[in-house]
PDB file of N, CA and C in Angstrom:
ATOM      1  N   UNK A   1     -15.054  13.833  21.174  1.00  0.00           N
ATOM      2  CA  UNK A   1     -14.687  12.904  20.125  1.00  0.00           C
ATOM      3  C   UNK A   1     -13.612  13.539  19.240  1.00  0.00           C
ATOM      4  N   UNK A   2     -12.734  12.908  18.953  1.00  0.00           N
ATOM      5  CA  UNK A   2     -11.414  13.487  18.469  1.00  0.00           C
ATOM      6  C   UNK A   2     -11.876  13.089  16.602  1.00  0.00           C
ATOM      7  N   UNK A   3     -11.760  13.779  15.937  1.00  0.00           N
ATOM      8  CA  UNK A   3     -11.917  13.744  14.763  1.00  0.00           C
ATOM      9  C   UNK A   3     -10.619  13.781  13.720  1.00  0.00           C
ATOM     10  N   UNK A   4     -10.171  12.503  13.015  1.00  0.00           N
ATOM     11  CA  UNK A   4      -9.298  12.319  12.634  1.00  0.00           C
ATOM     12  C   UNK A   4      -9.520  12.729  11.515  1.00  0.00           C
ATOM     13  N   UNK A   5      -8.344  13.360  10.517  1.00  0.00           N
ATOM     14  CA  UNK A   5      -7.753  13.670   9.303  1.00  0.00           C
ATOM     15  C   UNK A   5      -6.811  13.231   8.437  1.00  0.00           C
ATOM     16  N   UNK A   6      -7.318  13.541   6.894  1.00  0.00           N
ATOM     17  CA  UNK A   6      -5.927  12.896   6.157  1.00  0.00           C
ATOM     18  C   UNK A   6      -5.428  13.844   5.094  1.00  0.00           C
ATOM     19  N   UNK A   7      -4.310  13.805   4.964  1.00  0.00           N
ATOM     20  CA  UNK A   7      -3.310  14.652   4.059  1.00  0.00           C
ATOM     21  C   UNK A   7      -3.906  14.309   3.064  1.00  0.00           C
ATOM     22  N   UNK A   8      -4.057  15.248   2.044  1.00  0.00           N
ATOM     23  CA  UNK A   8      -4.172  15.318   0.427  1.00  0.00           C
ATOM     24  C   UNK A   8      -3.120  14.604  -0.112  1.00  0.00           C
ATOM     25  N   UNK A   9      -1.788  15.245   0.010  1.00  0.00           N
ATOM     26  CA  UNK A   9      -0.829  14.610  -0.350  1.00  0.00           C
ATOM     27  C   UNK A   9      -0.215  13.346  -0.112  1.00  0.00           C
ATOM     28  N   UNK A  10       0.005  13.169   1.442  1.00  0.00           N
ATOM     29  CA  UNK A  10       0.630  11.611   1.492  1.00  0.00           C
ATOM     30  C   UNK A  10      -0.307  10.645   2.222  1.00  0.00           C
ATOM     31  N   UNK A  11      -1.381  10.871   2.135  1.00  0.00           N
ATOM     32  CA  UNK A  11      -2.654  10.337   2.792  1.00  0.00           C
ATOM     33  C   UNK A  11      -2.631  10.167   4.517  1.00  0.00           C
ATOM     34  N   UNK A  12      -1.802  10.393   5.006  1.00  0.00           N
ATOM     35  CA  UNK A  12      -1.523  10.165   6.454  1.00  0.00           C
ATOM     36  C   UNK A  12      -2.699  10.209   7.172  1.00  0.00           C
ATOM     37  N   UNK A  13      -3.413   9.305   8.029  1.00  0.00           N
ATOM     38  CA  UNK A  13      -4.182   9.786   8.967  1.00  0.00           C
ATOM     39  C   UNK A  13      -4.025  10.691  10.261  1.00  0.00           C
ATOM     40  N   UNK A  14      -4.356  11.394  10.724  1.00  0.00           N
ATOM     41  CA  UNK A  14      -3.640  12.339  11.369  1.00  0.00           C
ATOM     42  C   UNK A  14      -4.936  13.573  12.357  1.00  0.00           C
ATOM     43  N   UNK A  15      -3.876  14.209  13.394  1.00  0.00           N
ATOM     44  CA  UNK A  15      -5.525  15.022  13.901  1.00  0.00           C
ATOM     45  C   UNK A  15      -4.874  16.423  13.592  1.00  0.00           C
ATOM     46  N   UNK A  16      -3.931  16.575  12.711  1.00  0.00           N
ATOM     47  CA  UNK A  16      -3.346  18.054  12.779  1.00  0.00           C
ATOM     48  C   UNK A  16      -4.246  18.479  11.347  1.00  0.00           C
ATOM     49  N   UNK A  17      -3.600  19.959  11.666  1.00  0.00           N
ATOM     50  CA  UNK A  17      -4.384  20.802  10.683  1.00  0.00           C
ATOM     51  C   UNK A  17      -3.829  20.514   9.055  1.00  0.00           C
ATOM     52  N   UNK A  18      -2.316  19.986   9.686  1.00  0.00           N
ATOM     53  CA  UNK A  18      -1.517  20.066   8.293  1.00  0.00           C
ATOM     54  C   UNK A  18      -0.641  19.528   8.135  1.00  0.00           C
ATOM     55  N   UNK A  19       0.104  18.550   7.223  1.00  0.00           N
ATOM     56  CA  UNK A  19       0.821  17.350   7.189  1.00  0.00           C
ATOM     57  C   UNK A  19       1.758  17.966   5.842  1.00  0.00           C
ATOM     58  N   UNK A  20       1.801  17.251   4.830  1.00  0.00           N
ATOM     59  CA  UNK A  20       2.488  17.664   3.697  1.00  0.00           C
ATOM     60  C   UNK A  20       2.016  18.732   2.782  1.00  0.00           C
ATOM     61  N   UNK A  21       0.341  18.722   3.080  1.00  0.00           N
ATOM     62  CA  UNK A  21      -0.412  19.283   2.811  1.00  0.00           C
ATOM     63  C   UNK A  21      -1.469  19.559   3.271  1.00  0.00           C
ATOM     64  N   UNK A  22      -2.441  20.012   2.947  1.00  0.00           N
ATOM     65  CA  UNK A  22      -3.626  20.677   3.687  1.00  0.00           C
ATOM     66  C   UNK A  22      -4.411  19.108   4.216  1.00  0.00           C
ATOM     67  N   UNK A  23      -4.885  18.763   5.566  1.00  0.00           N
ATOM     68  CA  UNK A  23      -5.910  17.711   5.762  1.00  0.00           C
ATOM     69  C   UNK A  23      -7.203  18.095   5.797  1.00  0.00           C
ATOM     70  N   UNK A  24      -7.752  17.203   5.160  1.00  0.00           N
ATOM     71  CA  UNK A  24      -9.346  17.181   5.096  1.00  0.00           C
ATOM     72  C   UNK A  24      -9.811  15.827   5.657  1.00  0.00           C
ATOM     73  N   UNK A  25     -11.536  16.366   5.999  1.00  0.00           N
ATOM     74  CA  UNK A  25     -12.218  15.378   7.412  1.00  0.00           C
ATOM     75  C   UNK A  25     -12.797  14.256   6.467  1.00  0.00           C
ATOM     76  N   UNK A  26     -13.676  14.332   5.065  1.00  0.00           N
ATOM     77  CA  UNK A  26     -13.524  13.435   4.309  1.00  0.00           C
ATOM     78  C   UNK A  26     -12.412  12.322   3.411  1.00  0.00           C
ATOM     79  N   UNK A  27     -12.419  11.667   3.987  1.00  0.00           N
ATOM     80  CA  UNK A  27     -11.769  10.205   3.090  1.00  0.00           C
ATOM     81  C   UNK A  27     -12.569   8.856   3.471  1.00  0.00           C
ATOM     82  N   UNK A  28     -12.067   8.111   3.045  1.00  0.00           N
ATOM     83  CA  UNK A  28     -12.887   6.497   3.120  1.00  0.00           C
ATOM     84  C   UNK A  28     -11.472   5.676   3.448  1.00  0.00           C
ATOM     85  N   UNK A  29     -11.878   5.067   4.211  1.00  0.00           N
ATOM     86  CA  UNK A  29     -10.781   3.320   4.638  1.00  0.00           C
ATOM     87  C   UNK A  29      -9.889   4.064   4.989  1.00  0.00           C
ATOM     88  N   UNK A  30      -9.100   2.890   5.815  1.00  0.00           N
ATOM     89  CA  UNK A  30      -8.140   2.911   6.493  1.00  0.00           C
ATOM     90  C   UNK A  30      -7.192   1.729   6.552  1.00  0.00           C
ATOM     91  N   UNK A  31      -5.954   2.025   6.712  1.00  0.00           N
ATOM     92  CA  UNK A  31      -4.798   0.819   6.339  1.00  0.00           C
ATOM     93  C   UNK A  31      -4.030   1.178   7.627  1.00  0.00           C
ATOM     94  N   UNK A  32      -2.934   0.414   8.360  1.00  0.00           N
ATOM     95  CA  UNK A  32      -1.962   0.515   8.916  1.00  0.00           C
ATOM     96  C   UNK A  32      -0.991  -0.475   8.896  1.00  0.00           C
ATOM     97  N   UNK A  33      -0.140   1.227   8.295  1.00  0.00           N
ATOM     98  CA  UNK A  33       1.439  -0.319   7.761  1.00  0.00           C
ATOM     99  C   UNK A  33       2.643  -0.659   8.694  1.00  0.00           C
ATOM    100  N   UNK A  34       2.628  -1.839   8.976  1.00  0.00           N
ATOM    101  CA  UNK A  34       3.529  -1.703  10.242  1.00  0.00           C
ATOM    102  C   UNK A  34       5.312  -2.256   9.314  1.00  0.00           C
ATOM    103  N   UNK A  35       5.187  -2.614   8.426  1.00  0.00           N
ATOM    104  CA  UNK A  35       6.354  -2.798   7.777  1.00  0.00           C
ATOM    105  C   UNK A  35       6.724  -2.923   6.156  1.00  0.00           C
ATOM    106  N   UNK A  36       6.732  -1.513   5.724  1.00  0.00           N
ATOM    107  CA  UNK A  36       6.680  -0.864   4.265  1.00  0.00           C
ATOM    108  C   UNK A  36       7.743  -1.520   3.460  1.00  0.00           C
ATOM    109  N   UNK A  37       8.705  -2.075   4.007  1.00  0.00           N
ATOM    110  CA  UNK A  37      10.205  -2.543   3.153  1.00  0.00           C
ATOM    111  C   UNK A  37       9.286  -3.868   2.661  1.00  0.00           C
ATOM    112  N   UNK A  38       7.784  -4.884   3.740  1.00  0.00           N
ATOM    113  CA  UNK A  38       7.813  -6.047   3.008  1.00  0.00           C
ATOM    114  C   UNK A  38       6.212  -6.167   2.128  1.00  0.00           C
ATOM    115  N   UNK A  39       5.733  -4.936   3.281  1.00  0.00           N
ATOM    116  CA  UNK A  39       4.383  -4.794   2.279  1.00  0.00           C
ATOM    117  C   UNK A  39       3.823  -4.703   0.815  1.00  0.00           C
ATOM    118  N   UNK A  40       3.396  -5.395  -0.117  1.00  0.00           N
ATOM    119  CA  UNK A  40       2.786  -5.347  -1.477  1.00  0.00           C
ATOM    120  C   UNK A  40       1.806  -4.330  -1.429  1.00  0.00           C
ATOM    121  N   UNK A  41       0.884  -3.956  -0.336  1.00  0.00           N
ATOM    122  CA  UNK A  41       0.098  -3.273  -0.176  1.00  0.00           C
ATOM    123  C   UNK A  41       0.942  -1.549  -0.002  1.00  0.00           C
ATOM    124  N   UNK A  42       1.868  -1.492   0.560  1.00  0.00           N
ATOM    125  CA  UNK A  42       2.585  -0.284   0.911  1.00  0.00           C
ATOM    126  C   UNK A  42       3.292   0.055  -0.374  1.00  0.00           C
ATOM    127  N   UNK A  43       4.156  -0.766  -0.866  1.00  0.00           N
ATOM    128  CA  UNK A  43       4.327  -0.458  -2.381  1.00  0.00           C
ATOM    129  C   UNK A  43       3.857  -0.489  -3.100  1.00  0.00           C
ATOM    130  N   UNK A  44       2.690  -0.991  -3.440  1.00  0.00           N
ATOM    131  CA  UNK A  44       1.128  -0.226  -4.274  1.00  0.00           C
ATOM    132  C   UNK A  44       0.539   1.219  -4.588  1.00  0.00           C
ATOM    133  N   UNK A  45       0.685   1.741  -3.149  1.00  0.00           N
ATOM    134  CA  UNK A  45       0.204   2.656  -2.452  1.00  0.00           C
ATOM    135  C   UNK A  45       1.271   3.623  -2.318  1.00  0.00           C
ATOM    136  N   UNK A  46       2.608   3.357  -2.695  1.00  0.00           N
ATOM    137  CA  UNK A  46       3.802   3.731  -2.462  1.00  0.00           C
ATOM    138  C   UNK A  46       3.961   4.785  -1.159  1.00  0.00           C
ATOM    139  N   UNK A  47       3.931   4.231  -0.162  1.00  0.00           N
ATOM    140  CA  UNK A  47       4.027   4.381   1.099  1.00  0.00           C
ATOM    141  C   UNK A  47       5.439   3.835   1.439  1.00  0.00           C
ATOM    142  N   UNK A  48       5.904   4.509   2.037  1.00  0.00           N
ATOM    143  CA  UNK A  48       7.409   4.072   2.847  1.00  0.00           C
ATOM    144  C   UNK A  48       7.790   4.320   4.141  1.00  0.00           C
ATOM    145  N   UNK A  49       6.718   4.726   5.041  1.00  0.00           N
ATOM    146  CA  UNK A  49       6.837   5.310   6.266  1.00  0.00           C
ATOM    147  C   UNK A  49       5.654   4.151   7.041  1.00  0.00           C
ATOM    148  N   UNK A  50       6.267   4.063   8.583  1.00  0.00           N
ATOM    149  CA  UNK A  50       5.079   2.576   8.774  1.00  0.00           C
ATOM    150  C   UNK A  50       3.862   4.063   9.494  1.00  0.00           C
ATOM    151  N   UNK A  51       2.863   3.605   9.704  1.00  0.00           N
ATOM    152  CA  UNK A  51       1.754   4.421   9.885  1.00  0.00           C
ATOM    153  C   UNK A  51       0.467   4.338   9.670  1.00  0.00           C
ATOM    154  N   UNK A  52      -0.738   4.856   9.871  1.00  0.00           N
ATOM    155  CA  UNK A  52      -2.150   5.158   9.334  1.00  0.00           C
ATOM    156  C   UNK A  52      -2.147   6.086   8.413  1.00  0.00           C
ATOM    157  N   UNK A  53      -2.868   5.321   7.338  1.00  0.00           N
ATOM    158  CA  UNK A  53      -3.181   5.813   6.292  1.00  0.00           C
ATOM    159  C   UNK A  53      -4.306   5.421   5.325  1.00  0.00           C
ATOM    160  N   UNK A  54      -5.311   6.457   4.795  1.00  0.00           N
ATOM    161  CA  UNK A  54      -6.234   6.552   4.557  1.00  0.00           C
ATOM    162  C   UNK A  54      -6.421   6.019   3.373  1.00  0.00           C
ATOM    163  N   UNK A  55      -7.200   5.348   2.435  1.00  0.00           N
ATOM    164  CA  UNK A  55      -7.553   4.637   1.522  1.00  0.00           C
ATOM    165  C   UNK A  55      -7.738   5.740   0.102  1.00  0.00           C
ATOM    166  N   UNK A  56      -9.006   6.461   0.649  1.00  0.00           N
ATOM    167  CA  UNK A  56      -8.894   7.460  -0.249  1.00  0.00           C
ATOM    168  C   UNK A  56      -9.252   8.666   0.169  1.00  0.00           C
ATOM    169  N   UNK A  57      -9.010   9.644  -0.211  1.00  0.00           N
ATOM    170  CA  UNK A  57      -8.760  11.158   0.146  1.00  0.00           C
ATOM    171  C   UNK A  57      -9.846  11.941  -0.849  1.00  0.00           C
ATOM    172  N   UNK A  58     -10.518  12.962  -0.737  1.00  0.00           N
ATOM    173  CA  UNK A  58     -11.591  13.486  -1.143  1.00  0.00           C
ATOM    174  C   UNK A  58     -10.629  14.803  -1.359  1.00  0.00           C
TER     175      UNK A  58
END
């Protein structure tokens, strides 16, 4: 079972050790933005990259 991770910093979901910053195995929810230029939700969240990304980060 592959155990996914998310950046502290830019919340990325991710299976690496390390993104912008250190990832950790706790967070909650999940989003995937497939187009940040029209999303309300991505500019909320201020996200600008399309991707998985984690709700909240521990």
């Amino acid at each position: 079972m592959i155990k996914l991770r998310a950046c502290r910093v830019c919340k990325r979901v991710t299976e690496e050790q390390k993104c912008h910053g250190d990832t950790v195995l706790e967070w909650k929810g999940y989003i995937y933005i497939l187009n940040p230029e029209k999303s309300i939700i991505a500019k909320k969240a201020g996200i600008n990259q399309v991707g998985e990304y984690a709700i909240k980060v521990r």
